[in-house]
Protein backbone atom coordinates (compact mmCIF):
# COMPACT_ATOMS: atom_id res chain seq x y z
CA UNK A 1 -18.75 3.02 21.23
CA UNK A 2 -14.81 2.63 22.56
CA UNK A 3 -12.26 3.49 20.30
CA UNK A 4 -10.72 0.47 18.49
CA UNK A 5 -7.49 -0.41 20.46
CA UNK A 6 -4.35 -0.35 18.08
CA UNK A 7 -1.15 -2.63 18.29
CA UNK A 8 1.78 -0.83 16.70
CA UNK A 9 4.47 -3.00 15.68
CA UNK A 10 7.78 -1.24 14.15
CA UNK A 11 7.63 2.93 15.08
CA UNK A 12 9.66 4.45 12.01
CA UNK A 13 8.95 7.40 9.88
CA UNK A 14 5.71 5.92 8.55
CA UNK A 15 4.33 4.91 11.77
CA UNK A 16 4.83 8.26 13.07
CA UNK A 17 2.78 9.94 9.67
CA UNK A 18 0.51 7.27 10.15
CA UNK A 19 0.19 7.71 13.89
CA UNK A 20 -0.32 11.32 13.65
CA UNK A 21 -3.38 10.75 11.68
CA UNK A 22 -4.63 7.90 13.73
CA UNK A 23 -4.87 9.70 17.24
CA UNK A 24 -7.23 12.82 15.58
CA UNK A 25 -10.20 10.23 14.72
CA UNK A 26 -12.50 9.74 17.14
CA UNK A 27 -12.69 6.35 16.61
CA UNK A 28 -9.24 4.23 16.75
CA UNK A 29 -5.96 4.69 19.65
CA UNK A 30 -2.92 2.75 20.00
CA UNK A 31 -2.60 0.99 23.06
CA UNK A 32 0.44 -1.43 22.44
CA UNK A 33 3.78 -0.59 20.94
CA UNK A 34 6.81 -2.44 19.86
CA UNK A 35 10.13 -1.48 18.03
CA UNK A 36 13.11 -3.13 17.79
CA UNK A 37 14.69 -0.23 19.45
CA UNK A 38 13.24 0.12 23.18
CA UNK A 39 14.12 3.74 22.91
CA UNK A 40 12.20 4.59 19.77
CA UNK A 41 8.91 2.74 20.99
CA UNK A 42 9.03 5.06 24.41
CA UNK A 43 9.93 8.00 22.27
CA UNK A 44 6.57 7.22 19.88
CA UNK A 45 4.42 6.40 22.63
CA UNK A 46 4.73 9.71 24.28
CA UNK A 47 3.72 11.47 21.37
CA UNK A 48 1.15 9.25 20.05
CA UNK A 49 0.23 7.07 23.11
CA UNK A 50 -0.12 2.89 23.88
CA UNK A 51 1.73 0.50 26.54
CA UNK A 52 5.73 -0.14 25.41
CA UNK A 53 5.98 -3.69 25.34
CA UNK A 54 9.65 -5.67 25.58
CA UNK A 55 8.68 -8.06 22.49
CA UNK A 56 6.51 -7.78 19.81
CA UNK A 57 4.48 -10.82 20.49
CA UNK A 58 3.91 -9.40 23.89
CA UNK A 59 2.70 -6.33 21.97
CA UNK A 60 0.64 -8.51 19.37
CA UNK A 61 -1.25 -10.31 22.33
CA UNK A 62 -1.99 -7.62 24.65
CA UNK A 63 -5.52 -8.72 25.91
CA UNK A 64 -6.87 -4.70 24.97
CA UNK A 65 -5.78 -4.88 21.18
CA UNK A 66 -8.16 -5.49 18.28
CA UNK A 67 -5.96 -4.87 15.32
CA UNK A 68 -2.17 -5.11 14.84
CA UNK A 69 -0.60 -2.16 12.08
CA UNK A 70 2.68 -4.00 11.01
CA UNK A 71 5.11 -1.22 9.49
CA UNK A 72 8.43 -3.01 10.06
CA UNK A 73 10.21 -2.65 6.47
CA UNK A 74 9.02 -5.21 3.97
CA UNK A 75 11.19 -8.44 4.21
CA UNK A 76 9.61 -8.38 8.23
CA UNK A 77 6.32 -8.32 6.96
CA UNK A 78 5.07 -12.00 6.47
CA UNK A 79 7.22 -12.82 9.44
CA UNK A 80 5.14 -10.33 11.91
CA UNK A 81 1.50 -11.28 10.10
CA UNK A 82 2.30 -14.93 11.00
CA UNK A 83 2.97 -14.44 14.58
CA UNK A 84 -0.39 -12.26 14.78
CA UNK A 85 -2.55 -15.11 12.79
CA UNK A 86 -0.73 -17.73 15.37
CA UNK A 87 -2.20 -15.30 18.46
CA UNK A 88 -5.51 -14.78 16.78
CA UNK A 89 -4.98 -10.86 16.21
CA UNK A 90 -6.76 -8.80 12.86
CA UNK A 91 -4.07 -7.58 10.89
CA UNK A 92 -3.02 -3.73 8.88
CA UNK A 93 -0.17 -4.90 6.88
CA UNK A 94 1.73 -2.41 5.28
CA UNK A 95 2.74 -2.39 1.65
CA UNK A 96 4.09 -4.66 -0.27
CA UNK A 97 2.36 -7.19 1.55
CA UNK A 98 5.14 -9.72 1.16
CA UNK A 99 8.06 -10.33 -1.33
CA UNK A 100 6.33 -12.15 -3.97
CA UNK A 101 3.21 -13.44 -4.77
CA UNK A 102 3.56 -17.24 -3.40
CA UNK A 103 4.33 -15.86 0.08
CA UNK A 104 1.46 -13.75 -0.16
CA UNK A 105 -0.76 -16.73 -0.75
CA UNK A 106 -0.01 -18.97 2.00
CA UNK A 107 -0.66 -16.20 4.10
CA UNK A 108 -4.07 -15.58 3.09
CA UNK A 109 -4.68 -19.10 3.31
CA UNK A 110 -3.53 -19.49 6.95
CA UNK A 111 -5.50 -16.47 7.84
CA UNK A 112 -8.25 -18.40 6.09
CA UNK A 113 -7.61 -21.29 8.24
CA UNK A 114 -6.89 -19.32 11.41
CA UNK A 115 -10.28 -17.25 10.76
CA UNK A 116 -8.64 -14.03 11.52
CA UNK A 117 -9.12 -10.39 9.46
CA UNK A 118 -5.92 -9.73 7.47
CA UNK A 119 -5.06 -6.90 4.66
CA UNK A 120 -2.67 -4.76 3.06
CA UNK A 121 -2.53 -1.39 3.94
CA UNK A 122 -3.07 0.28 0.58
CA UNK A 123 -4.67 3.71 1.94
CA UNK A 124 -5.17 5.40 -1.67
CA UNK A 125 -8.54 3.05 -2.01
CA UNK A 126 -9.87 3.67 1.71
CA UNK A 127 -10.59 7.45 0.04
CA UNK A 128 -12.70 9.31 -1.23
CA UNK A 129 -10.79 11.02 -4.05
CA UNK A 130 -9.61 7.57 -5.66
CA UNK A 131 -13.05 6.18 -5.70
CA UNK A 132 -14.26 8.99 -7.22
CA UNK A 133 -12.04 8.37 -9.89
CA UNK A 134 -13.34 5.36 -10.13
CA UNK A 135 -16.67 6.21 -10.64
CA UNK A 136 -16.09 8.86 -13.10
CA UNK A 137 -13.92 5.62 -15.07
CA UNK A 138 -17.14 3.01 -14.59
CA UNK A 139 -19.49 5.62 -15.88
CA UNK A 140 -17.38 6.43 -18.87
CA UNK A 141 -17.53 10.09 -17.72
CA UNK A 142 -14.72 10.81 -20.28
CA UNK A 143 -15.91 8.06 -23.16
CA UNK A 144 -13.89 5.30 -24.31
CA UNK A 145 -10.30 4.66 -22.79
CA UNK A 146 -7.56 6.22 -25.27
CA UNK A 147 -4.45 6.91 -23.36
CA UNK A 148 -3.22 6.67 -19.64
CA UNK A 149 -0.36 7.47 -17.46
CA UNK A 150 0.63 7.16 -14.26
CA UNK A 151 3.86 8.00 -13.03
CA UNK A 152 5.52 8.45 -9.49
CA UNK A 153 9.09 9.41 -10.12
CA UNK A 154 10.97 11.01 -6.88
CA UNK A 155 14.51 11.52 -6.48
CA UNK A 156 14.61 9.52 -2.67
CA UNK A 157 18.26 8.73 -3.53
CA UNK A 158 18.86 12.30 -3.03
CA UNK A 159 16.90 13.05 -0.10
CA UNK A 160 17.81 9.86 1.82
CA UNK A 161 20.58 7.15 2.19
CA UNK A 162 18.36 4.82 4.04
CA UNK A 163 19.37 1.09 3.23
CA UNK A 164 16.21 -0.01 2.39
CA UNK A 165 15.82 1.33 -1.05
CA UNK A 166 19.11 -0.56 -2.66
CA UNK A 167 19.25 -2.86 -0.23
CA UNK A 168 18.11 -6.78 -1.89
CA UNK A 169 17.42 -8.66 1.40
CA UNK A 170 15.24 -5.20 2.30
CA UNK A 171 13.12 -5.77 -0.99
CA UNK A 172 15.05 -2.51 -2.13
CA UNK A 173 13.87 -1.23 -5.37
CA UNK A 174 11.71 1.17 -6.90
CA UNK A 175 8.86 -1.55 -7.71
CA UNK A 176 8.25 -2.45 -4.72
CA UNK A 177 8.36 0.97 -3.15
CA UNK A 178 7.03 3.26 -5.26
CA UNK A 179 5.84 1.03 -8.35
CA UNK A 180 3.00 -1.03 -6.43
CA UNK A 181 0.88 2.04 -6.02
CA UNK A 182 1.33 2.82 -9.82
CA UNK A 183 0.07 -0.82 -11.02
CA UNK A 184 -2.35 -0.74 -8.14
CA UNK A 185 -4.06 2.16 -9.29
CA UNK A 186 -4.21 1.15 -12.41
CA UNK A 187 -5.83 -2.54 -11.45
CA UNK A 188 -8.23 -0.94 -9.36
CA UNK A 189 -9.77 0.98 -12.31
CA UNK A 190 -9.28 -1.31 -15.42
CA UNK A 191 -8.79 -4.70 -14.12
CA UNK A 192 -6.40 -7.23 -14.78
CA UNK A 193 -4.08 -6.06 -17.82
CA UNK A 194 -4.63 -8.68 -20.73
CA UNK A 195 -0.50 -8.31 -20.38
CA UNK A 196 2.22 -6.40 -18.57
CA UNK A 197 5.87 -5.10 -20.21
CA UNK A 198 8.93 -3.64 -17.75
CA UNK A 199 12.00 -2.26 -18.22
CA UNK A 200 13.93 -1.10 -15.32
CA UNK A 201 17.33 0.87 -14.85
CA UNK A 202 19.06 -1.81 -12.62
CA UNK A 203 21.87 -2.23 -10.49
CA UNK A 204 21.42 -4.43 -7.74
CA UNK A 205 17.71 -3.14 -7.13
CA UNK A 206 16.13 -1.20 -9.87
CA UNK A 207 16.15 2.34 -9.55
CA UNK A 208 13.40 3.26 -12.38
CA UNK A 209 11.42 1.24 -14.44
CA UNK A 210 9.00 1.59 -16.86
CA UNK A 211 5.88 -0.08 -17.38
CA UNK A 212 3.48 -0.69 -20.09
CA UNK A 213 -0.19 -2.44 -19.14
CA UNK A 214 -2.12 -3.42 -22.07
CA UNK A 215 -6.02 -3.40 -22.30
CA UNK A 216 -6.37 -3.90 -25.78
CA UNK A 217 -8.51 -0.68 -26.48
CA UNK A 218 -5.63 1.00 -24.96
CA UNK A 219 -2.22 1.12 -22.89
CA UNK A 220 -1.51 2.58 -19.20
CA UNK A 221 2.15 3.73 -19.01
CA UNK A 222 3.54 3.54 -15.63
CA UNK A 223 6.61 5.86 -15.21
CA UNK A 224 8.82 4.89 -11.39
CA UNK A 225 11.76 6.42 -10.17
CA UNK A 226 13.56 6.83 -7.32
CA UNK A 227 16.20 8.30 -8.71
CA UNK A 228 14.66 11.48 -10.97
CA UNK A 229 12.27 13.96 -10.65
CA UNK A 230 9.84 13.02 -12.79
CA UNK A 231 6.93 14.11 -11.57
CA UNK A 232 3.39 12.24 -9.44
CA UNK A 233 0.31 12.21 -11.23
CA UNK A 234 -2.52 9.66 -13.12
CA UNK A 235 -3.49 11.13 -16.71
CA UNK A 236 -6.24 9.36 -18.37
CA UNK A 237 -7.62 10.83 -21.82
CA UNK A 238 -10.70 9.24 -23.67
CA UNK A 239 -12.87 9.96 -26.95
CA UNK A 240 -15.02 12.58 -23.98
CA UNK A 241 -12.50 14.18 -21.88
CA UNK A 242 -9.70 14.06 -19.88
CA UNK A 243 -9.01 13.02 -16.02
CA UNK A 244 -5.87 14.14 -14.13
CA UNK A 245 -4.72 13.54 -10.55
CA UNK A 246 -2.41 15.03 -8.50
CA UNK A 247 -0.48 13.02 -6.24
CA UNK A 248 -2.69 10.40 -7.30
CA UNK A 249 -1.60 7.93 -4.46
CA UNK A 250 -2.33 10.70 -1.93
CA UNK A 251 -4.31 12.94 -3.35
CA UNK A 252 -6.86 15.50 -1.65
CA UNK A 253 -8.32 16.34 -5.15
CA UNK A 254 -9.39 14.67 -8.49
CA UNK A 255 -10.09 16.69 -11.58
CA UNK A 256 -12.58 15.94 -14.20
CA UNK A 257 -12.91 17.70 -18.02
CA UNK A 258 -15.55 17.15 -20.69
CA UNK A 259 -16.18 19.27 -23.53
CA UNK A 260 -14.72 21.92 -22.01
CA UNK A 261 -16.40 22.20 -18.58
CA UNK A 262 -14.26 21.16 -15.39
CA UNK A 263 -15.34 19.60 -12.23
CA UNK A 264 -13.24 19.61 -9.12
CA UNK A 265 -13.43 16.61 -6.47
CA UNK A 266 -12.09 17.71 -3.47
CA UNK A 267 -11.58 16.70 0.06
CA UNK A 268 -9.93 17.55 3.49
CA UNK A 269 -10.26 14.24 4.82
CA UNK A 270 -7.54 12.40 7.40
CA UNK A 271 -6.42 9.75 4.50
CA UNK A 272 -4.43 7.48 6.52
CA UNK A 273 -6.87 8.09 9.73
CA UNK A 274 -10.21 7.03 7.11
CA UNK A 275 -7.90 3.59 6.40
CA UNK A 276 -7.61 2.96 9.90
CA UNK A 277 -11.44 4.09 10.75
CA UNK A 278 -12.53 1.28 7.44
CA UNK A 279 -10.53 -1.50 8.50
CA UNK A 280 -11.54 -0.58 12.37
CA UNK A 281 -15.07 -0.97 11.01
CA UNK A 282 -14.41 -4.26 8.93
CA UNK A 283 -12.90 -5.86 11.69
CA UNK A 284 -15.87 -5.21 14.36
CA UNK A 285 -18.36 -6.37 12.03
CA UNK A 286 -16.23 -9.67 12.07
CA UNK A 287 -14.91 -10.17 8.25
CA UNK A 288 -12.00 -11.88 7.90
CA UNK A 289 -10.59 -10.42 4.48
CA UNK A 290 -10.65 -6.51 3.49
CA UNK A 291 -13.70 -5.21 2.02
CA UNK A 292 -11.76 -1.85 0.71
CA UNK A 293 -8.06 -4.26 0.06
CA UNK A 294 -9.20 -7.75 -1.00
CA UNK A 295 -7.09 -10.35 -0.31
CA UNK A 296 -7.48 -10.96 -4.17
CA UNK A 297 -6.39 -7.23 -5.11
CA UNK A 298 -3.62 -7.82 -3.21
CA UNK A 299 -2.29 -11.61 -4.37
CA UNK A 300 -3.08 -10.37 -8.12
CA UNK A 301 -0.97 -6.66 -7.87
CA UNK A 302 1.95 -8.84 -6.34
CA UNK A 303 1.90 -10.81 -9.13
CA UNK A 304 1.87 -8.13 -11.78
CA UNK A 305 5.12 -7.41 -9.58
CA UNK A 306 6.15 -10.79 -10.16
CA UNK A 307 6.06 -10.75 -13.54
CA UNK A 308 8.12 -7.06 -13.75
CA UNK A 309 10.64 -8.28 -11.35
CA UNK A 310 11.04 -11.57 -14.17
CA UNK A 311 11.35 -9.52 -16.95
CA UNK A 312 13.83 -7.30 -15.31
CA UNK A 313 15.54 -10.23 -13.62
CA UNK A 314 15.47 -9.36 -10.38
CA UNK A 315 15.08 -12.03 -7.37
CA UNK A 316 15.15 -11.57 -4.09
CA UNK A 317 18.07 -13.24 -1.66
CA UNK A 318 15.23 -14.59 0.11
CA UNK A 319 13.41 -16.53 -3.06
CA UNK A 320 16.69 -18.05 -3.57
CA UNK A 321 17.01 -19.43 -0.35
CA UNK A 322 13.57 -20.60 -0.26
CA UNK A 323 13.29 -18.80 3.21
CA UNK A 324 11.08 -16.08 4.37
């Protein structure tokens, strides 16, 4: 079968990790490629291949492409899906979807009406170790639910001054950044929490928060930073055992313990290439919404956000204005 032709649209530091990943399966390339910066497209297309185009609906509507992998910074995002629905183009949207949760539903419902694949780009659940997790969660592996925590606290005010983090228009923040793959993860393995409490460090973005998700039985703390080292990891601890993950959003290995005896789940696997092989797959076999990323996963994590951002009081120039 031909490898499944890839539109890139934005080349940045995570379309180059991405990319990097993409072009060793033996199953996807990248054939188009925008950036705002001419240079920068050229520059990433030597490396990791695809056609420089001048615009990126030029890009989006190349007659080759199958799938367009949108990784301009958030606040582009709904912007760049639209114009791909509009040309009738499958669509890898990078995290966080959108700004908030109402944008997030028209867009689902105009790729409803356009009858054209979109989803997030939430690569922790296209693998193996996560689902694994999962399993060991669904089985009750480690007996009833008693404590969890997941926390993803790195000091990226020290290690970068890129605008995007504090920036408000740039959906700047920890939440948004690092936060969505702590509540995700958490979704994906209990459900909807019966409620949700946050408390951020704020200034004009918040820099930490922390998060409480209440199941009743028990509570998941969520610990974000990106200000402190705090450490990246999911904990969960029941009446059986114990689970712990490191790196959970990225992780190569899942550890189980019960009564004493450990198992190891481990794996080599290209993470970001298997996300790209899945939705590949989805696409060709002519879905329309994410069987990996529902659009309903999606719409229901940004409005956990939602209701964080409320509670913390922070709105978006753009939800102010009413504009995208």
């Amino acid at each position: 079968m031909n490898k499944f032709k890839w539109a890139y649209i934005g080349c940045g530091g995570i379309a180059q990790i991405t990319a990097a990943e993409l072009i060793q399966t033996a199953d996807n390339e990248i054939t188009a490629v925008w950036n705002r910066t001419r240079e920068k497209a050229e520059k990433f297309a030597e490396i990791y291949g695809g056609q420089v185009y001048d615009t990126a609906l030029e890009a989006i509507r190349a007659p080759e492409v199958e799938g367009v992998y949108i990784n301009v910074n958030g606040d582009q995002h709904a912007y760049f899906t639209r114009l791909c629905l509009e040309a009738g183009k499958p669509v890898l949207c990078e995290k966080p979807f959108t700004e908030n949760a109402a944008v997030t539903r028209e867009l689902f419902n105009y790729a409803h009406r356009q009858k054209v694949y979109v989803s997030e780009a939430m690569w922790t659940w296209h693998n193996k170790p996560a689902l694994k997790v999962k399993d060991w969660i669904q089985s009750q592996a480690i007996g009833d639910m008693e404590d969890v925590v997941c926390a993803f606290e790195i000091p990226l005010l020290e290690q970068t001054d890129n605008p995007r983090l504090t920036t408000p228009e740039m959906l700047g923040g920890a939440l948004l950044d690092l936060g969505i793959y702590t509540i995700r993860y958490i979704y994906e393995l209990f459900g909807p929490p019966l409620s949700i409490q946050c408390a951020g460090h704020m200034e004009e973005v918040d820099l930490s928060d922390q998060i409480v998700m209440n199941y009743g039985n028990f509570k998941a703390t969520l610990l974000v930073s990106m200000e402190k080292e705090g450490g990246h990891y999911f904990e969960a601890k029941g009446t059986k055992g114990s689970i712990h993950v490191p790196y959970f959003h990225a992780a190569h290995k899942a550890i189980l313990e019960v009564e004493g005896q450990t198992e190891a789940f481990t794996t080599n696997d290209l993470l970001y290439g298997q996300q790209f092989s899945n939705v590949a797959e989805e696409i060709r076999s002519g879905r329309k919404t994410g069987l990996k990323i529902s659009a309903e996963s999606t719409l229901a994590v940004m409005e956990l956000m939602d209701e964080c951002r409320r509670q913390m009081g922070l709105v978006y120039p753009q939800e102010k204005t009413g504009t995208e």
